[in-house]
N, C-alpha and C. Protein backbone atom coordinates (compact mmCIF):
# COMPACT_ATOMS: atom_id res chain seq x y z
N UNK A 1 -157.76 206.19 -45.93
CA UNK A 1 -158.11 204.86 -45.48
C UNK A 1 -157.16 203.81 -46.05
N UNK A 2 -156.87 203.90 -47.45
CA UNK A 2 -155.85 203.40 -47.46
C UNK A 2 -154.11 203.10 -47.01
N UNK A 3 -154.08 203.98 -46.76
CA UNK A 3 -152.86 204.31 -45.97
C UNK A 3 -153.15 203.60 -44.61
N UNK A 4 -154.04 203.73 -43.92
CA UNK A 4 -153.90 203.47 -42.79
C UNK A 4 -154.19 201.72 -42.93
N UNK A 5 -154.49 201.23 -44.07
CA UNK A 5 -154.74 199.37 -44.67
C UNK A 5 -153.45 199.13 -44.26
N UNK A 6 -152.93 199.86 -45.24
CA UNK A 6 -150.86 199.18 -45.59
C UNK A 6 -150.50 199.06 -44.43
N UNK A 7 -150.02 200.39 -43.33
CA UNK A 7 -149.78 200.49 -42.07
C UNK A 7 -150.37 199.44 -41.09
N UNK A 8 -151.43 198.88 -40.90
CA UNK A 8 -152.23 197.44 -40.62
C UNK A 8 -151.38 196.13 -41.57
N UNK A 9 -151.36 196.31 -42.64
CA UNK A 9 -150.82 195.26 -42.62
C UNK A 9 -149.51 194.93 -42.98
N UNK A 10 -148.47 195.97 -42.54
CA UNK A 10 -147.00 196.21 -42.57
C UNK A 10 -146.70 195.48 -40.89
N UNK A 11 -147.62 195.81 -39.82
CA UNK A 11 -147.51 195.82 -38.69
C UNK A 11 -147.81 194.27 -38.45
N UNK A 12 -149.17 193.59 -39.81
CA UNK A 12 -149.38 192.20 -39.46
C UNK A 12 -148.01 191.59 -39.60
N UNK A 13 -147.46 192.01 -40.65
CA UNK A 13 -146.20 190.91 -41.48
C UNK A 13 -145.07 190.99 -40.40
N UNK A 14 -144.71 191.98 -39.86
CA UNK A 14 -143.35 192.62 -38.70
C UNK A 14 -144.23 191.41 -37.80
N UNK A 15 -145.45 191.42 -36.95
CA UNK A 15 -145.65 190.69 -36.18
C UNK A 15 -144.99 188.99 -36.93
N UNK A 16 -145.84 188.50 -37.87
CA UNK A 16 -145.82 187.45 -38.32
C UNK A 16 -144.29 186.53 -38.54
N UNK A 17 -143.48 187.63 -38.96
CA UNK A 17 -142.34 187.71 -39.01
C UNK A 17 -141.39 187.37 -37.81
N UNK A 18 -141.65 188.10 -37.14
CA UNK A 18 -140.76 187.95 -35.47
C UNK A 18 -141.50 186.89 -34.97
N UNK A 19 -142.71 186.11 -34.93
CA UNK A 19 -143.19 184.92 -34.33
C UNK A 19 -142.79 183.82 -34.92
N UNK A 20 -142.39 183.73 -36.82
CA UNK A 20 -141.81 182.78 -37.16
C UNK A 20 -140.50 182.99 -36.96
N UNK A 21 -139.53 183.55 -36.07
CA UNK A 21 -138.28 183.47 -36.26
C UNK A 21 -138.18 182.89 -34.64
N UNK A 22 -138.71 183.23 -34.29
CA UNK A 22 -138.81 182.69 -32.49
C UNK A 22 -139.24 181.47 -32.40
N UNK A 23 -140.10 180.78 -33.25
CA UNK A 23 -140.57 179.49 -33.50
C UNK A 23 -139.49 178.76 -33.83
N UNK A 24 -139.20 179.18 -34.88
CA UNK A 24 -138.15 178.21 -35.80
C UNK A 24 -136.98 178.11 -34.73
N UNK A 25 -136.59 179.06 -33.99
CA UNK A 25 -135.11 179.13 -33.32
C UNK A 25 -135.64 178.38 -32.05
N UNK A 26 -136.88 178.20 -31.68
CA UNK A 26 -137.44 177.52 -30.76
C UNK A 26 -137.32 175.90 -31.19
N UNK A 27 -137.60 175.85 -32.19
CA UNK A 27 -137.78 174.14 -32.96
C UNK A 27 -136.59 173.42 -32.62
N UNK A 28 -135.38 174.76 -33.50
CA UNK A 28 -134.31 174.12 -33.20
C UNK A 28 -133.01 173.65 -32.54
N UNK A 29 -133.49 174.61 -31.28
CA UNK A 29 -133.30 174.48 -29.78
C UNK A 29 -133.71 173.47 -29.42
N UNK A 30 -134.75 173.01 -29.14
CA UNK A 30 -135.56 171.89 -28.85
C UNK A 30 -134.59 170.22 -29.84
N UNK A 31 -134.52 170.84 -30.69
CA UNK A 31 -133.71 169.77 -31.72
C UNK A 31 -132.70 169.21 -31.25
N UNK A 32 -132.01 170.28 -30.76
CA UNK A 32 -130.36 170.10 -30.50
C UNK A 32 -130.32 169.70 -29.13
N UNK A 33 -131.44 170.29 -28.25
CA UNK A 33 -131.43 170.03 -26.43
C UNK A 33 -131.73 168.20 -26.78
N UNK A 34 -132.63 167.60 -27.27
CA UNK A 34 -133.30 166.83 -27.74
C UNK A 34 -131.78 165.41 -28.23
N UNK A 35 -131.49 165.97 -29.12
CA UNK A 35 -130.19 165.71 -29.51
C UNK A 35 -128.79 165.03 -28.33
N UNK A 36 -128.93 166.42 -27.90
CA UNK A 36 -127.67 166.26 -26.81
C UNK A 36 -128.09 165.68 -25.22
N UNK A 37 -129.20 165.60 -25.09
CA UNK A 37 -129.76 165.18 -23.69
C UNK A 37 -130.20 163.43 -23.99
N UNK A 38 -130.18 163.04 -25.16
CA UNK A 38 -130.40 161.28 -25.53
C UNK A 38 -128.71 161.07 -25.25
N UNK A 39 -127.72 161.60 -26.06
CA UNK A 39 -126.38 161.15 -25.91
C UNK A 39 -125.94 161.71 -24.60
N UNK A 40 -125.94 162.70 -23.44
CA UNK A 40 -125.59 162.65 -22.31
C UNK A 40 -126.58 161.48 -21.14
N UNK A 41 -127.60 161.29 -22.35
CA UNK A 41 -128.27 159.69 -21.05
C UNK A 41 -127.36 158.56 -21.48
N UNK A 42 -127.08 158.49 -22.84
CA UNK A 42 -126.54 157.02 -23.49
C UNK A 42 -125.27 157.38 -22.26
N UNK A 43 -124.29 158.32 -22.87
CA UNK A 43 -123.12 158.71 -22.14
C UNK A 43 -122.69 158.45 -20.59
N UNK A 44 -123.72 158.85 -19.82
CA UNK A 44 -123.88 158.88 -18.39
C UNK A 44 -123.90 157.42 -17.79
N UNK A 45 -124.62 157.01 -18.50
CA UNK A 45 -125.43 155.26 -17.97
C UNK A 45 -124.11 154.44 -18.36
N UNK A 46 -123.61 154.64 -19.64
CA UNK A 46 -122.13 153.79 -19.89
C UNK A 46 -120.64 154.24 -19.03
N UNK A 47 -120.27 152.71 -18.40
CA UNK A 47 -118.92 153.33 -17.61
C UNK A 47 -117.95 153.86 -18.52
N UNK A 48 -117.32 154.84 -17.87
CA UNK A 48 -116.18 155.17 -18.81
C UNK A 48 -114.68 155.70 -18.06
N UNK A 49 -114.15 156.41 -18.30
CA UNK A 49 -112.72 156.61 -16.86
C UNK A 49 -113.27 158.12 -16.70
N UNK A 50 -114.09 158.72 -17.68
CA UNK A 50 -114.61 160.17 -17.14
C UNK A 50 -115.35 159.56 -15.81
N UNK A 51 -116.23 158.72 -15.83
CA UNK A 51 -116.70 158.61 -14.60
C UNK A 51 -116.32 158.01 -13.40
N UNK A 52 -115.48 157.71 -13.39
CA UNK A 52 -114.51 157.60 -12.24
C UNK A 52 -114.23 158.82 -11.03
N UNK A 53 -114.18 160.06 -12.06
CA UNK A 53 -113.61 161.36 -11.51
C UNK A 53 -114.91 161.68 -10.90
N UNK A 54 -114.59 162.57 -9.80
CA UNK A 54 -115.79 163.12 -9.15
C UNK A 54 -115.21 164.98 -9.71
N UNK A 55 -116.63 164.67 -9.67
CA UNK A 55 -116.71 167.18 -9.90
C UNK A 55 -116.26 167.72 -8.93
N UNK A 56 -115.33 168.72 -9.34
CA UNK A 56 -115.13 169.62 -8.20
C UNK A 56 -116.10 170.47 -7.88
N UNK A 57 -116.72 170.56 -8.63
CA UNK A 57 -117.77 171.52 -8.18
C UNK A 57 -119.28 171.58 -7.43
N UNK A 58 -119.67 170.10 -7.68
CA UNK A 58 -120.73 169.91 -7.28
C UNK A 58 -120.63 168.52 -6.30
N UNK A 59 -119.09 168.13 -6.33
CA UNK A 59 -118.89 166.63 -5.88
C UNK A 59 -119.58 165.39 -5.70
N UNK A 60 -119.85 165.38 -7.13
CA UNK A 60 -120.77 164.15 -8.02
C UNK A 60 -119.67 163.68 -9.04
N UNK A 61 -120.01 162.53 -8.92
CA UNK A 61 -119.39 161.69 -9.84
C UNK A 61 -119.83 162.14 -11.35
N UNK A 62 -119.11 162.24 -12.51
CA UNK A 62 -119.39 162.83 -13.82
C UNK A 62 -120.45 162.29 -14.35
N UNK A 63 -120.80 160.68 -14.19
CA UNK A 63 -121.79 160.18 -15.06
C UNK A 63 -123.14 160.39 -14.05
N UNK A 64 -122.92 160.95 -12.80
CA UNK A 64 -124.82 161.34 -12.27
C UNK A 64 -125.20 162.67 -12.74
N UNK A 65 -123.89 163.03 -13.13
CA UNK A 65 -123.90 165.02 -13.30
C UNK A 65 -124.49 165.07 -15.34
N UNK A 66 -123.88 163.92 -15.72
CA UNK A 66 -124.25 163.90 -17.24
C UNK A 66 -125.86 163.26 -17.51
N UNK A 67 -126.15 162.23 -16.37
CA UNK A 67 -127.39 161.87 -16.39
C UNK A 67 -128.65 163.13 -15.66
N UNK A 68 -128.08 164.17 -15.36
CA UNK A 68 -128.86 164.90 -14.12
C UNK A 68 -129.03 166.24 -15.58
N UNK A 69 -127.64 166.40 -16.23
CA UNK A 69 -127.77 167.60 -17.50
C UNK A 69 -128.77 166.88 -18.43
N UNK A 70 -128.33 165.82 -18.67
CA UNK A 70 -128.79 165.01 -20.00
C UNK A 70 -130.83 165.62 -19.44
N UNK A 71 -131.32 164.89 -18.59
CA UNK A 71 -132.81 164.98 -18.16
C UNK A 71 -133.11 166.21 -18.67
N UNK A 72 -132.25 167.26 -17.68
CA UNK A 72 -132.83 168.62 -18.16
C UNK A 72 -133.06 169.05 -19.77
N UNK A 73 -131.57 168.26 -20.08
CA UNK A 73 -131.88 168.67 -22.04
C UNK A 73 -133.35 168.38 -22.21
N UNK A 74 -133.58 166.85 -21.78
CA UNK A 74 -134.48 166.55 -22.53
C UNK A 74 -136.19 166.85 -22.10
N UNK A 75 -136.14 167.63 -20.77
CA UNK A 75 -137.02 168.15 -20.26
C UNK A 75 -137.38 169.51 -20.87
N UNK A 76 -136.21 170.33 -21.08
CA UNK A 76 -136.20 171.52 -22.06
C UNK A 76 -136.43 171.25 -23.34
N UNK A 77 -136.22 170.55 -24.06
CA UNK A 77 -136.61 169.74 -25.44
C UNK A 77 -137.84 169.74 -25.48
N UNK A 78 -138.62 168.81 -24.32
CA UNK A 78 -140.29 168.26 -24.15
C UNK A 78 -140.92 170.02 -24.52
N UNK A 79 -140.97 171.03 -23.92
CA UNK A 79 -141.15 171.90 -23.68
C UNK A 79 -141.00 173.11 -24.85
N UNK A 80 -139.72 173.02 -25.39
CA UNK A 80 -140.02 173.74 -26.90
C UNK A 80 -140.37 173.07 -27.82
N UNK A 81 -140.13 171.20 -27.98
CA UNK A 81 -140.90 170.69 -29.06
C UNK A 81 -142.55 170.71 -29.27
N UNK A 82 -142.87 170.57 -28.16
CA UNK A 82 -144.45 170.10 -28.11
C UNK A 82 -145.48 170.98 -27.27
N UNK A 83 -144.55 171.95 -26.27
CA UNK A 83 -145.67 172.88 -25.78
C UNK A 83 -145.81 174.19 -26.57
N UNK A 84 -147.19 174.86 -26.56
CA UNK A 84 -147.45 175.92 -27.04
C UNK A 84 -146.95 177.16 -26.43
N UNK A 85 -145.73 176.94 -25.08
CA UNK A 85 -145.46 178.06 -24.62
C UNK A 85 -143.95 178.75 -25.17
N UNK A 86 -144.12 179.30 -26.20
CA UNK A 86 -143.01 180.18 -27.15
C UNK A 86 -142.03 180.63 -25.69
N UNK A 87 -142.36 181.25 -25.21
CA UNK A 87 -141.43 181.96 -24.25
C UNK A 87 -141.05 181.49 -23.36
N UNK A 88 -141.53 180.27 -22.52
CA UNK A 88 -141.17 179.84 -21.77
C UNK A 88 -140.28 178.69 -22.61
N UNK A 89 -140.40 178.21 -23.19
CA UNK A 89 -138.98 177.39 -23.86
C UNK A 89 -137.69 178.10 -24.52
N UNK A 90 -137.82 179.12 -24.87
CA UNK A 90 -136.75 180.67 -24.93
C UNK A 90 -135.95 180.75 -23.46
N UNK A 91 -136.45 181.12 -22.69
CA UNK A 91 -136.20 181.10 -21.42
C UNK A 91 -135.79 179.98 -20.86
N UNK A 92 -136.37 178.90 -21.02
CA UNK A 92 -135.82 178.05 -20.03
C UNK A 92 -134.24 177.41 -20.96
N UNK A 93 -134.14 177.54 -22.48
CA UNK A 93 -132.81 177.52 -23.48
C UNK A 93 -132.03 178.24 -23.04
N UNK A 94 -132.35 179.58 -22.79
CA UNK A 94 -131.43 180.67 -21.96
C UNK A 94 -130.53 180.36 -20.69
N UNK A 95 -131.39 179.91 -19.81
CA UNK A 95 -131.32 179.45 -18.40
C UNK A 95 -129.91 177.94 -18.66
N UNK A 96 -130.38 177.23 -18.82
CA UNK A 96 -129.73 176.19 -19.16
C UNK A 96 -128.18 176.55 -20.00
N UNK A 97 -128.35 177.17 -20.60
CA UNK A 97 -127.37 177.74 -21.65
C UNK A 97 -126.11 178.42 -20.66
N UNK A 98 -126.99 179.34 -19.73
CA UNK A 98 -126.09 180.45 -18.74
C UNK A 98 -125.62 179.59 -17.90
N UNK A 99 -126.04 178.39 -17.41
CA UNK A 99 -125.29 177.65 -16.48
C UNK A 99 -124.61 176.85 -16.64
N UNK A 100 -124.58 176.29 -17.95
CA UNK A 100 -123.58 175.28 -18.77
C UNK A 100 -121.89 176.67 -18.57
N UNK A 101 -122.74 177.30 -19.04
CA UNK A 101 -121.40 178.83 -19.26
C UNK A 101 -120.64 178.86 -18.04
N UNK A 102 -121.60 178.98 -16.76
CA UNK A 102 -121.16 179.19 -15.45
C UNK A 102 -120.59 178.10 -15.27
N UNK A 103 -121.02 176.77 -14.82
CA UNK A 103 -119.84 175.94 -15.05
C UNK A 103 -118.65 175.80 -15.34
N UNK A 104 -118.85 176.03 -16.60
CA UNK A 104 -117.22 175.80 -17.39
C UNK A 104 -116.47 176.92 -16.69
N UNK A 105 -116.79 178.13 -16.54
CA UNK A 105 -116.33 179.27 -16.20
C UNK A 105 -115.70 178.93 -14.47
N UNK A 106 -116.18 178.03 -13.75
CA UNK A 106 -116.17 177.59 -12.72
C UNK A 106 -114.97 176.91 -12.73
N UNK A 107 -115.30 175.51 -13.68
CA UNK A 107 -114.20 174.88 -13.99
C UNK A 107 -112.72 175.18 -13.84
N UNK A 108 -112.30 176.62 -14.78
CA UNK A 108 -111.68 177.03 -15.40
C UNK A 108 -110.96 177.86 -14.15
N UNK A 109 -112.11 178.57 -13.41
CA UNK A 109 -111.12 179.17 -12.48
C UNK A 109 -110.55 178.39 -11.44
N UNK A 110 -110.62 177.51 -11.28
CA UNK A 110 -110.45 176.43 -10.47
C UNK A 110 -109.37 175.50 -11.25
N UNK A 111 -109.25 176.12 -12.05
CA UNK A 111 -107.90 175.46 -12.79
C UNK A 111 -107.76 173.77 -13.19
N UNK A 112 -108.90 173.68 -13.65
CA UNK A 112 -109.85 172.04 -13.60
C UNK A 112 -108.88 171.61 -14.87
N UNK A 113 -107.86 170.63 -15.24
CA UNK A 113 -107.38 170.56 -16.68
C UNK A 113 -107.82 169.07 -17.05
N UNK A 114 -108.26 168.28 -16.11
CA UNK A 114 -108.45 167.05 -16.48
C UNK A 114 -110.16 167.25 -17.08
N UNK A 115 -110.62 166.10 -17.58
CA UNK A 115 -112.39 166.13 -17.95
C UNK A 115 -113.06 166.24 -17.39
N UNK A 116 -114.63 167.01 -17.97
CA UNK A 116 -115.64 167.71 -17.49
C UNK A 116 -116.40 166.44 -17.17
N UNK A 117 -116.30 164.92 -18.02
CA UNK A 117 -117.10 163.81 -17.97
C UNK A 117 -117.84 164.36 -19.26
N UNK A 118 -117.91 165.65 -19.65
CA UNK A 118 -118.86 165.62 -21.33
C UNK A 118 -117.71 165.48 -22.30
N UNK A 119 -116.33 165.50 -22.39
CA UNK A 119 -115.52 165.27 -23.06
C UNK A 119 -114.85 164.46 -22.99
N UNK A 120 -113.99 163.66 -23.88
CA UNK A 120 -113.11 162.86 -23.50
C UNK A 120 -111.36 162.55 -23.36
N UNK A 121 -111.26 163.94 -23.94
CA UNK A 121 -109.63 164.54 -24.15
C UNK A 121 -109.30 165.04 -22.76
N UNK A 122 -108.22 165.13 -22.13
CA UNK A 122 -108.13 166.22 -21.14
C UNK A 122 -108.03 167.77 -21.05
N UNK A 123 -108.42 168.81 -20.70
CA UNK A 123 -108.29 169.99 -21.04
C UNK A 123 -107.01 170.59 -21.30
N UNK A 124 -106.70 171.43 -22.15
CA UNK A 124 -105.36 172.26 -22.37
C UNK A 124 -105.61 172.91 -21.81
């Protein structure tokens, strides 16, 4: 009987364990989306010569495309800061994450060297 205690509560701590590491990496996802989706609204709303350029990719002007990312940050933010749904703010960090990737990846094959509108250097 004892043996089978430890084994119970080896299995609580492994659980307890993997829920605080998904939390915390959840928090601070939420932190950083949170973070970066206030400065792509400040960013977007202020003229700048990035926004001048229109996207090749989506053929939007940079500052509706930084105001349109920025929301989502901060919609994904709302969602791992304050909702109780662990996985669905994992997921939707993921999601967001893979298409920022796809983008650039877009960019790139398309041989894009001038600004994305999130930077302000021109690309090498």
């Amino acid at each position: 009987m004892n043996t089978a205690n430890l084994n119970n509560n080896q299995i609580i701590l492994k659980t307890v364990s993997k829920c605080l590491s998904a939390n915390t990496f959840k928090s601070f996802a939420g932190a950083i989306l949170f973070f970066l989706g206030a400065m792509l609204l400040i960013g977007g709303s202020s003229p700048s010569e990035a926004s001048s350029l229109s996207d090749p990719v989506f053929n939007l002007p940079f500052n509706t495309l930084m105001l349109l990312f920025g929301g989502a940050c901060l919609a994904i933010a709302f969602v791992c800061l304050f909702l109780d749904r662990k996985t669905m703010g994992l997921l939707l960090t993921g999601w967001l994450s893979a298409i920022l990737i796809a983008y650039r990846i877009g960019l790139w094959t398309m041989d894009w060297r001038h600004s994305d509108g999130f930077m302000v250097v021109p690309l090498v």
